[in-house]
Protein backbone atom coordinates (compact mmCIF):
# COMPACT_ATOMS: atom_id res chain seq x y z
CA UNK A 1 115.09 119.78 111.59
CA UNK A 2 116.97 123.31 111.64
CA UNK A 3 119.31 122.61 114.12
CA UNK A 4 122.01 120.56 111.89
CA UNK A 5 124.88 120.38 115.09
CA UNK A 6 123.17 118.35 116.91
CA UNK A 7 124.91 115.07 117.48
CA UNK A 8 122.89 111.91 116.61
CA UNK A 9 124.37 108.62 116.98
CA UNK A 10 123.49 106.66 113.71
CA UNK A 11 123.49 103.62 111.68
CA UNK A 12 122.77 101.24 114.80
CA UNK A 13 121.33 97.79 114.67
CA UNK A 14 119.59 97.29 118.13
CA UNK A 15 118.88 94.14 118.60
CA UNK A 16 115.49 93.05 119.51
CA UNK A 17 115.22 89.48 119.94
CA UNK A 18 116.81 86.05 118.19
CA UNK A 19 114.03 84.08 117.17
CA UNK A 20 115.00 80.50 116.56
CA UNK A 21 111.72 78.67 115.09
CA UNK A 22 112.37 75.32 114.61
CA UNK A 23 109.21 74.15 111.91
CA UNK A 24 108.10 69.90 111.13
CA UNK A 25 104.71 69.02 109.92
CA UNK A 26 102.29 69.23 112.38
CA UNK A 27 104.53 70.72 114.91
CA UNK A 28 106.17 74.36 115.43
CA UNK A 29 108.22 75.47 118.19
CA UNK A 30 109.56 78.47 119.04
CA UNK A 31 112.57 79.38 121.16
CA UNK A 32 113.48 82.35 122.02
CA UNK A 33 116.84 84.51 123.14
CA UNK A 34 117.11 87.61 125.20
CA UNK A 35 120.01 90.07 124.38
CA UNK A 36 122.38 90.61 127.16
CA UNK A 37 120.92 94.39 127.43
CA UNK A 38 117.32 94.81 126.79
CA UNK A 39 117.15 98.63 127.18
CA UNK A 40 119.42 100.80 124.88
CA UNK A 41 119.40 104.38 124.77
CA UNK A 42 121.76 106.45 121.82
CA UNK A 43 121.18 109.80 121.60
CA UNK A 44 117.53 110.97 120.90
CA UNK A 45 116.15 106.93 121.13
CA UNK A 46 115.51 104.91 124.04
CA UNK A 47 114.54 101.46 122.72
CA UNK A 48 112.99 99.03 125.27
CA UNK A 49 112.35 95.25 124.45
CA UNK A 50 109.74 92.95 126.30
CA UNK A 51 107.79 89.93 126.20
CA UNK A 52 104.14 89.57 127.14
CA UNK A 53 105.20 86.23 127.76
CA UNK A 54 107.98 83.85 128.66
CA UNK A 55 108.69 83.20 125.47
CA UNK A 56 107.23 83.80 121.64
CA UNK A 57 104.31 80.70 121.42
CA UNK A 58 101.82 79.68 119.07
CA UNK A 59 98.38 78.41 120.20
CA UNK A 60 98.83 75.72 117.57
CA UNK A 61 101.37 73.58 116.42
CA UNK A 62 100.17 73.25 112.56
CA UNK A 63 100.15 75.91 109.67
CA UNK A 64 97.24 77.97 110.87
CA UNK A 65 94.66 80.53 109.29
CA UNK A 66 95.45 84.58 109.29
CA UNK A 67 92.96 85.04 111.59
CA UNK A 68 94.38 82.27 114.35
CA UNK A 69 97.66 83.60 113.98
CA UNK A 70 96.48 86.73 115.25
CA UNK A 71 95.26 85.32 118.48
CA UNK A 72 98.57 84.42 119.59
CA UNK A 73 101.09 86.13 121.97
CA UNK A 74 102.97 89.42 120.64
CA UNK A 75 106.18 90.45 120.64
CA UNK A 76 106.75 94.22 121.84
CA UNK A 77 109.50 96.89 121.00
CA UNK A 78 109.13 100.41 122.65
CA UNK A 79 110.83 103.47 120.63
CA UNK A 80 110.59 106.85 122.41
CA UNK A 81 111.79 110.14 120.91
CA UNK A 82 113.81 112.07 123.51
CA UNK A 83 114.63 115.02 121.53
CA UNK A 84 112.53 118.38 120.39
CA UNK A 85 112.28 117.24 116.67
CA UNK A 86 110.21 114.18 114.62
CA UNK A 87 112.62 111.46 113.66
CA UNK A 88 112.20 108.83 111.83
CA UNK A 89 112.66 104.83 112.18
CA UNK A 90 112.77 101.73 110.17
CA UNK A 91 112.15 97.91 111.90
CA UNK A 92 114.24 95.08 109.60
CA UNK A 93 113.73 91.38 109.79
CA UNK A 94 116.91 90.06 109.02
CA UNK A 95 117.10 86.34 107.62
CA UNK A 96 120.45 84.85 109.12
CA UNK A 97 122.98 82.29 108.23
CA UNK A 98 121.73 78.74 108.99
CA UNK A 99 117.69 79.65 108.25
CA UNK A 100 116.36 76.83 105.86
CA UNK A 101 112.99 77.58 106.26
CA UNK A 102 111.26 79.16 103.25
CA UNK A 103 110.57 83.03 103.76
CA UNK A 104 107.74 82.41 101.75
CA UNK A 105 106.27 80.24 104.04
CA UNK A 106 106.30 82.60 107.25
CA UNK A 107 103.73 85.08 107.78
CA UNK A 108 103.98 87.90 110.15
CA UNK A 109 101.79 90.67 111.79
CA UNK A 110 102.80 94.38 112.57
CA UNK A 111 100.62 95.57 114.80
CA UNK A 112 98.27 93.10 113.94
CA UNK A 113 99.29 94.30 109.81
CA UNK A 114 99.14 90.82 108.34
CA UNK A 115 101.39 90.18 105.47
CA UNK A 116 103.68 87.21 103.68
CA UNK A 117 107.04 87.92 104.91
CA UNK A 118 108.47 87.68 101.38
CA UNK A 119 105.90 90.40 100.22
CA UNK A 120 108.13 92.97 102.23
CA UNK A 121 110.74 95.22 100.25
CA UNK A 122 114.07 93.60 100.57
CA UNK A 123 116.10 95.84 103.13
CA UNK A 124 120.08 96.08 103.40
CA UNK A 125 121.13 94.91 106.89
CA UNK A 126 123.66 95.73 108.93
CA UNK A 127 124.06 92.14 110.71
CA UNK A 128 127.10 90.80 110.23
CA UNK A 129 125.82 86.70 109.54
CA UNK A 130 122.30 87.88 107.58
CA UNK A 131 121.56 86.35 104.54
CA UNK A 132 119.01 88.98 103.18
CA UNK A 133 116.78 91.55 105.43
CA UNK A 134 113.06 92.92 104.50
CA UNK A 135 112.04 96.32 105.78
CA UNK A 136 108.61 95.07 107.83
CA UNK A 137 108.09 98.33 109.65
CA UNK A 138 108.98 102.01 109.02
CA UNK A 139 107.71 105.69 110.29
CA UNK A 140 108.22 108.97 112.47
CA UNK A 141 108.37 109.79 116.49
CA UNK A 142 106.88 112.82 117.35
CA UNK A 143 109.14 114.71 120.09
CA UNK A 144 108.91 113.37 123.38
CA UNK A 145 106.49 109.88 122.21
CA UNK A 146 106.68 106.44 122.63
CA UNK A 147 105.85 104.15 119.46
CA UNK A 148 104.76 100.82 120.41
CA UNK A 149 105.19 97.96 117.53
CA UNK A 150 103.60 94.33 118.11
CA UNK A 151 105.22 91.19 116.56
CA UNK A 152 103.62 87.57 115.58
CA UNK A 153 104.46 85.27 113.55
CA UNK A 154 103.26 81.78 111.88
CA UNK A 155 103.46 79.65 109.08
CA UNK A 156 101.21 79.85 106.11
CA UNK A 157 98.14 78.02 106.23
CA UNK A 158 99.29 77.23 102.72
CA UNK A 159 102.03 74.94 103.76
CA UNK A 160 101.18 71.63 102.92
CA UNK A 161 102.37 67.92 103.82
CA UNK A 162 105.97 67.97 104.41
CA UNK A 163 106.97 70.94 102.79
CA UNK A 164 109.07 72.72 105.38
CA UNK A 165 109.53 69.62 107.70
CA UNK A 166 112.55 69.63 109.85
CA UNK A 167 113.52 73.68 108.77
CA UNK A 168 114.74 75.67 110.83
CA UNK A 169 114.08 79.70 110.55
CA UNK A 170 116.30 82.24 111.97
CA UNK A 171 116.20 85.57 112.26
CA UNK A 172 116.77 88.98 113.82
CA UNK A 173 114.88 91.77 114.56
CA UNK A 174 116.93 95.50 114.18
CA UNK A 175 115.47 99.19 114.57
CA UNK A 176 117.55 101.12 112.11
CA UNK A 177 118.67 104.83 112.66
CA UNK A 178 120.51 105.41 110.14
CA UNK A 179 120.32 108.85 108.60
CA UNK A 180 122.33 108.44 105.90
CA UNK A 181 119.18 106.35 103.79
CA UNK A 182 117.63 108.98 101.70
CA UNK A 183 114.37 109.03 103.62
CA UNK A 184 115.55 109.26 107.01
CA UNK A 185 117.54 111.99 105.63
CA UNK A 186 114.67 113.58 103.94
CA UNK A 187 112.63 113.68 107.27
CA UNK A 188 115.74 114.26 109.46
CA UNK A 189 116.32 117.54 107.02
CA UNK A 190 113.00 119.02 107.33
CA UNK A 191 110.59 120.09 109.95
CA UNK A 192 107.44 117.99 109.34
CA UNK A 193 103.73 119.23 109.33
CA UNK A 194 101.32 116.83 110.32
CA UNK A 195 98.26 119.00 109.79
CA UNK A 196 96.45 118.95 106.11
CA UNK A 197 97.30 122.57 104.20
CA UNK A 198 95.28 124.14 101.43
CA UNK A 199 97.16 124.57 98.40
CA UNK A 200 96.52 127.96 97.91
CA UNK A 201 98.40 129.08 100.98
CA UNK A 202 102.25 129.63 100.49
CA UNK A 203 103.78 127.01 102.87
CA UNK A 204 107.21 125.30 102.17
CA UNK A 205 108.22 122.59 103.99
CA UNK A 206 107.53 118.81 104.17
CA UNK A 207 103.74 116.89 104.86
CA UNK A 208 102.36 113.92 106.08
CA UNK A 209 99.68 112.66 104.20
CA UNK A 210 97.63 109.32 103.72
CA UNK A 211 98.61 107.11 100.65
CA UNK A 212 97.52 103.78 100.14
CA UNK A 213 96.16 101.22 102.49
CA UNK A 214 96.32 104.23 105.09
CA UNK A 215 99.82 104.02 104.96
CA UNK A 216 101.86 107.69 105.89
CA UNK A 217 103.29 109.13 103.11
CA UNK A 218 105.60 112.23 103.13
CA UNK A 219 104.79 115.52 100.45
CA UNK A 220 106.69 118.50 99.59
CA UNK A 221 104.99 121.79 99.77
CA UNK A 222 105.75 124.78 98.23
CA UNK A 223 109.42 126.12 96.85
CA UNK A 224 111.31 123.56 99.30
CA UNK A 225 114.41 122.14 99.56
CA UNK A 226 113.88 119.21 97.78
CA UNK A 227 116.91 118.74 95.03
CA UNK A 228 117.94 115.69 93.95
CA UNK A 229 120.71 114.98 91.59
CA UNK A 230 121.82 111.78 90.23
CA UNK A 231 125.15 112.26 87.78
CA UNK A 232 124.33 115.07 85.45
CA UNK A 233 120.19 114.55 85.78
CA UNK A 234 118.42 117.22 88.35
CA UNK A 235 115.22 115.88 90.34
CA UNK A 236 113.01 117.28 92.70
CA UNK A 237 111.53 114.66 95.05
CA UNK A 238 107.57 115.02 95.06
CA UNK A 239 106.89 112.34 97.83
CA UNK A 240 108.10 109.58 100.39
CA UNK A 241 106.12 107.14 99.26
CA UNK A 242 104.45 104.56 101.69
CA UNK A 243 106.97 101.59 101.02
CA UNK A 244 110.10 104.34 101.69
CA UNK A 245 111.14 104.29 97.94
CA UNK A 246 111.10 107.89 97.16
CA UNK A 247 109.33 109.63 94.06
CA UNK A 248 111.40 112.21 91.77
CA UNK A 249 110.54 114.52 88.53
CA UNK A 250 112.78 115.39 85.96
CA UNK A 251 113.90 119.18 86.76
CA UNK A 252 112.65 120.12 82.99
CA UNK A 253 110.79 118.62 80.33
CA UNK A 254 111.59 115.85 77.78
CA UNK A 255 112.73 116.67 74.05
CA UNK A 256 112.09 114.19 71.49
CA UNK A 257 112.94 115.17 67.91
CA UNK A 258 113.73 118.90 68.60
CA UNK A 259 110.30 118.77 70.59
CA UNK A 260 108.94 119.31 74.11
CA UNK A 261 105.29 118.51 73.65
CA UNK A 262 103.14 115.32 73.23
CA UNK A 263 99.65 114.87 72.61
CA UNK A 264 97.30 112.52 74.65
CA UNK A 265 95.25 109.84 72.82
CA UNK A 266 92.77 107.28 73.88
CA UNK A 267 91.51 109.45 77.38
CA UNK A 268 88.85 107.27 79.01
CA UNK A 269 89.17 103.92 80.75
CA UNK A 270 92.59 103.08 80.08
CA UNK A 271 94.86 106.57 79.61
CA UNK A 272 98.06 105.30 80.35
CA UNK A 273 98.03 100.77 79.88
CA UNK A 274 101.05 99.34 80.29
CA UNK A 275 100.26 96.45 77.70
CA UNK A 276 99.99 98.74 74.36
CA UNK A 277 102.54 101.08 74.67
CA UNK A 278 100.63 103.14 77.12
CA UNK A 279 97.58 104.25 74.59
CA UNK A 280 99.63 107.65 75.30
CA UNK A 281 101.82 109.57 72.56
CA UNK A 282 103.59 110.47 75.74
CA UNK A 283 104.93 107.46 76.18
CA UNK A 284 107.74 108.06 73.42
CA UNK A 285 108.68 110.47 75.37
CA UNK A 286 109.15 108.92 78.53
CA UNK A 287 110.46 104.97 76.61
CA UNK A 288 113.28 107.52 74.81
CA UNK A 289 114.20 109.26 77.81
CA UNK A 290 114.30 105.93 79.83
CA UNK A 291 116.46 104.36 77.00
CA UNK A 292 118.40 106.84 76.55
CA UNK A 293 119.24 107.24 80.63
CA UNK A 294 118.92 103.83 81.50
CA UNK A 295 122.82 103.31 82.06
CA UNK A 296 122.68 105.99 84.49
CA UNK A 297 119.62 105.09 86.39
CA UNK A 298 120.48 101.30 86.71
CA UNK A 299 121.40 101.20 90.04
CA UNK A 300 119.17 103.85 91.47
CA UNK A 301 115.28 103.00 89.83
CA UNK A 302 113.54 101.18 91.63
CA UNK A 303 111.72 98.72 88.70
CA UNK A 304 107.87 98.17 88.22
CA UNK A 305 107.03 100.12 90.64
CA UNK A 306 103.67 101.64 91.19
CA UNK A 307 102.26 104.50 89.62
CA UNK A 308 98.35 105.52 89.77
CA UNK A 309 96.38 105.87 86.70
CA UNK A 310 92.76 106.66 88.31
CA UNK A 311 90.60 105.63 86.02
CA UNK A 312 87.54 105.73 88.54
CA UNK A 313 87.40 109.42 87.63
CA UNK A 314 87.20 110.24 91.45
CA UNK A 315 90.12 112.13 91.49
CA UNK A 316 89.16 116.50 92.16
CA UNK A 317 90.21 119.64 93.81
CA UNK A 318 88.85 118.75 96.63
CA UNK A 319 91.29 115.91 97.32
CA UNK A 320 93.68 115.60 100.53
CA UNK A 321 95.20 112.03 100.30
CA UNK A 322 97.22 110.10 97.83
CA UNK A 323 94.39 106.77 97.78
CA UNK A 324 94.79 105.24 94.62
CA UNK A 325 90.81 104.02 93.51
CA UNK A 326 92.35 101.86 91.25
CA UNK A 327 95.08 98.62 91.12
CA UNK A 328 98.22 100.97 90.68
CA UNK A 329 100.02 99.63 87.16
CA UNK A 330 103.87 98.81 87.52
CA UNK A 331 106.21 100.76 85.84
CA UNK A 332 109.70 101.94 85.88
CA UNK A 333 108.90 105.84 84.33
CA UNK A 334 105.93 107.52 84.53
CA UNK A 335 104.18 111.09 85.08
CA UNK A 336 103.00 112.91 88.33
CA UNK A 337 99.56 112.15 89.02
CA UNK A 338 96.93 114.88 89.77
CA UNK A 339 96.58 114.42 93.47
CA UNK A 340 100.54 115.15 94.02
CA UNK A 341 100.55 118.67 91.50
CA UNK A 342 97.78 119.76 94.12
CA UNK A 343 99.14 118.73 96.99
CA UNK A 344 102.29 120.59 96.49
CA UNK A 345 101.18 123.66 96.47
CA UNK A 346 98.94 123.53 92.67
CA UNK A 347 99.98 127.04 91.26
CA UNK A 348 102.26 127.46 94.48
CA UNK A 349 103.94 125.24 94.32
CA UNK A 350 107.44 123.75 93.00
CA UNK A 351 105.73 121.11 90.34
CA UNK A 352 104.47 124.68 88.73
CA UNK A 353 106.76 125.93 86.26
CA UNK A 354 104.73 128.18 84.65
CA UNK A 355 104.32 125.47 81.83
CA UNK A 356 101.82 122.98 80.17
CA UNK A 357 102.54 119.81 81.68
CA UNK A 358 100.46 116.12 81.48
CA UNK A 359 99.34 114.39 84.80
CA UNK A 360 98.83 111.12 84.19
CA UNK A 361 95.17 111.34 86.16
CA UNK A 362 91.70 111.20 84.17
CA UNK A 363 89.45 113.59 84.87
CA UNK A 364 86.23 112.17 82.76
CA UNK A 365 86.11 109.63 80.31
CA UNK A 366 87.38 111.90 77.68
CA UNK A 367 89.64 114.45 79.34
CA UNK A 368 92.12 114.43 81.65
CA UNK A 369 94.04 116.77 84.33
CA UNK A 370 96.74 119.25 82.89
CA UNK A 371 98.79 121.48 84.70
CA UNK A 372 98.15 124.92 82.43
CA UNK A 373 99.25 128.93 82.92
CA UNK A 374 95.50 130.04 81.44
CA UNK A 375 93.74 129.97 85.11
CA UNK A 376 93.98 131.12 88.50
CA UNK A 377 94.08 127.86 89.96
CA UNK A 378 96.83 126.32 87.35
CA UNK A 379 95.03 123.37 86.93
CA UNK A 380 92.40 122.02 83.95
CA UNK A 381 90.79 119.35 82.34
CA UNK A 382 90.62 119.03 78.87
CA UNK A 383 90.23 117.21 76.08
CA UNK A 384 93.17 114.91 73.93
CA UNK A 385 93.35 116.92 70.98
CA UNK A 386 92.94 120.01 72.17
CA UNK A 387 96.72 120.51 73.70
CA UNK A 388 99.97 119.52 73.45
CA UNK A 389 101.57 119.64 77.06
CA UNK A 390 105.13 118.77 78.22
CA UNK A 391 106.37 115.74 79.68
CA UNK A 392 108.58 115.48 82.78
CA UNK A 393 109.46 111.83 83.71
CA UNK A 394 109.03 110.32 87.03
CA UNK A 395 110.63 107.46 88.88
CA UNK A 396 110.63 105.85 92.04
CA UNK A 397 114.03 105.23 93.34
CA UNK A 398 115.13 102.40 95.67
CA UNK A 399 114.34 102.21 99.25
CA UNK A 400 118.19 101.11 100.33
CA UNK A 401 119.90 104.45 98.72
CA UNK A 402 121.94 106.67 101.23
CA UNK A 403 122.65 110.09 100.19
CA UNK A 404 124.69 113.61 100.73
CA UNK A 405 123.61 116.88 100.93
CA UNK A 406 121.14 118.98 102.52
CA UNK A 407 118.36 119.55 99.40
CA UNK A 408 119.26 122.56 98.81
CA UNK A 409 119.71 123.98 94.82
CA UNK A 410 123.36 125.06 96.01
CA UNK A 411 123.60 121.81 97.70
CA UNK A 412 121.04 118.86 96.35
CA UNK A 413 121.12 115.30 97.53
CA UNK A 414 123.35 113.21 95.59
CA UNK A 415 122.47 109.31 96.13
CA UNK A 416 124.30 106.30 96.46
CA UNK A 417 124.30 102.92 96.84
């Protein structure tokens, strides 16, 4: 979004529905509340509540199966986008004062998404009595559309005997706006391409591409504005990944012991394992850097998070996704993978610094993806011994950060909490 004066009204809970579930073995009832208004319009949104039915029911009264739950009656919020320019939205399930129930035992369907509520990243709410708030819904409106999102909910098949007899479970739906979370900021800041571009042409701006699950995840492209600072460390931010946390480089390479490079041992089934100190010489690298930084990140890093390691070898230049083929491994540091130094731009683009620089992505069983200045495309495989590339650390920070600035190098985004 260019046009930075236009007025947005922000950082609004809109309140969807109350949802008083009162759960006994062998019995579930649910009650539900209207808000006085159920249209609400502020500034580009108009957000429209409404019931398929008179009221949120189950078509049993016992713990059921996944694929019962789905057969019963939805919930439905309406979001459309009044203004010229994609904005984003997040949908938070806020657990209020007075719920006994176990979150663990609920689960709930978005748009027919089935997950364990607790599953969910943990949200920060803006209602006043909520005990804790998970993020079960986030993503863009395209100018002028309406985004329909569907709502059930039951408890666990899993529930046994008289585990959550007599609880009581209550909650409140909210549609956040609030542009001051890094991610809505990110996508408020930028004007976002929906359509797949080949690296080799010299775009700049801000992607949508497909990450895992199918999930929408948002790339930078080219020389963007995509600064990040946090206290005297410089970032730029690679991606918006799918669960909103938001991926970051180091703005120049690691030094350990007067030196910049590490070698790569072990290439093959398991480059970069969590349980042996990473089978990667790298990993001294980024453990140092980590400990050394630690202090500073505390509040920001968003812990064991996932990073892909694809050892499936399917991983080439002819990507145009972020699918990880394997289980991602859960880290808190950790190295840009192949598929996002080619999706920015390869040799275009801002992770290209004219340097020799690791990807953490295997490209055979005994060689893996480096980011080199020897070819046209900027981009090899090669062997472990044959190189020593740099090291530039990546992290995934949290989700509930807000932030300042506009991206740019004069002006970078400086997070808080």
């Amino acid at each position: 979004m260019k046009n930075k004066k236009m007025l947005f009204i922000f950082s609004l809970s809109i309140i969807a529905i109350i949802l008083i579930v009162a759960f006994s073995y062998a019995y579930l009832m649910y009650t539900t509340k209207q808000d006085e208004f159920n249209n609400f319009v502020a500034a580009c949104y108009n957000v429209t509540y409404s019931e398929n039915t008179e009221g949120i029911s189950l078509e049993s009264r016992v713990p059921m199966s996944d694929s019962d739950g789905l057969k019963t009656d939805p919930y439905v919020l309406s979001i459309k986008n009044n203004c010229s320019q994609t904005l984003p939205y997040t949908v938070n399930l806020n657990i209020l004062s007075g719920s006994t129930t176990s979150d663990s035992a609920i689960k709930i369907a978005v748009n027919d998404e089935v997950t364990l509520l607790t599953s969910n990243p943990v949200s920060s709410s803006t209602v006043d009595n909520a005990l804790r708030a998970y993020n079960v819904g986030s993503g863009i409106i395209e100018a002028g559309k309406t985004v329909n999102i569907s709502f059930k909910s039951w408890m666990d098949s899993n529930v046994r005997n008289n585990q959550q007899e007599n609880t009581i479970f209550k909650n409140k739906i909210t549609v956040e706006f609030n542009q001051e979370y890094l991610a809505n900021k990110i996508l408020f800041d930028n004007n976002l391409d929906t359509l797949y571009d080949k690296p080799s042409t010299a775009t700049n701006g801000l992607f949508v591409g497909t990450g895992n699950d199918n999930k929408e995840t948002y790339y930078f492209k080219g020389e963007p504005n995509n600064y990040l600072k946090i206290g005297d460390l410089n970032f730029r931010i690679i991606r918006i990944n799918e669960d909103r946390t938001v991926r970051v480089t180091l703005d120049e390479p690691v030094t350990v012991n007067g030196s910049t490079k590490a070698t790569f041992n072990n290439t093959g089934s398991s480059i970069y394992n969590a349980s042996s100190t990473y089978a990667y010489d790298a990993s001294s690298f980024l453990n140092k850097w980590y400990k050394d930084n630690k202090s500073k990140l505390a509040n920001y890093i968003a812990l064991e998070s996932d990073f892909c390691n694809d050892t499936s070898n399917k991983v080439t230049s002819t990507t145009t996704n972020f699918l990880c083929n394997v289980t991602p491994l859960k880290l808190n540091v950790g190295l840009m993978t192949f598929n996002e130094f080619y999706l920015s731009g390869a040799g275009n683009g801002f992770l290209y610094k004219e340097k020799i620089e690791w990807t953490m992505t295997p490209a055979t069983a005994s060689q893996v993806y480096f980011v080199t200045t020897g070819v046209s495309s900027r981009y090899s495989q090669r062997s472990a011994a044959d190189l020593t590339p740099m090291v530039y650390p990546v992290i995934n920070l949290k989700a509930s950060l807000k932030t300042t600035g506009s991206g740019t190098a004069d002006d970078p985004y400086v997070v808080y909490y």
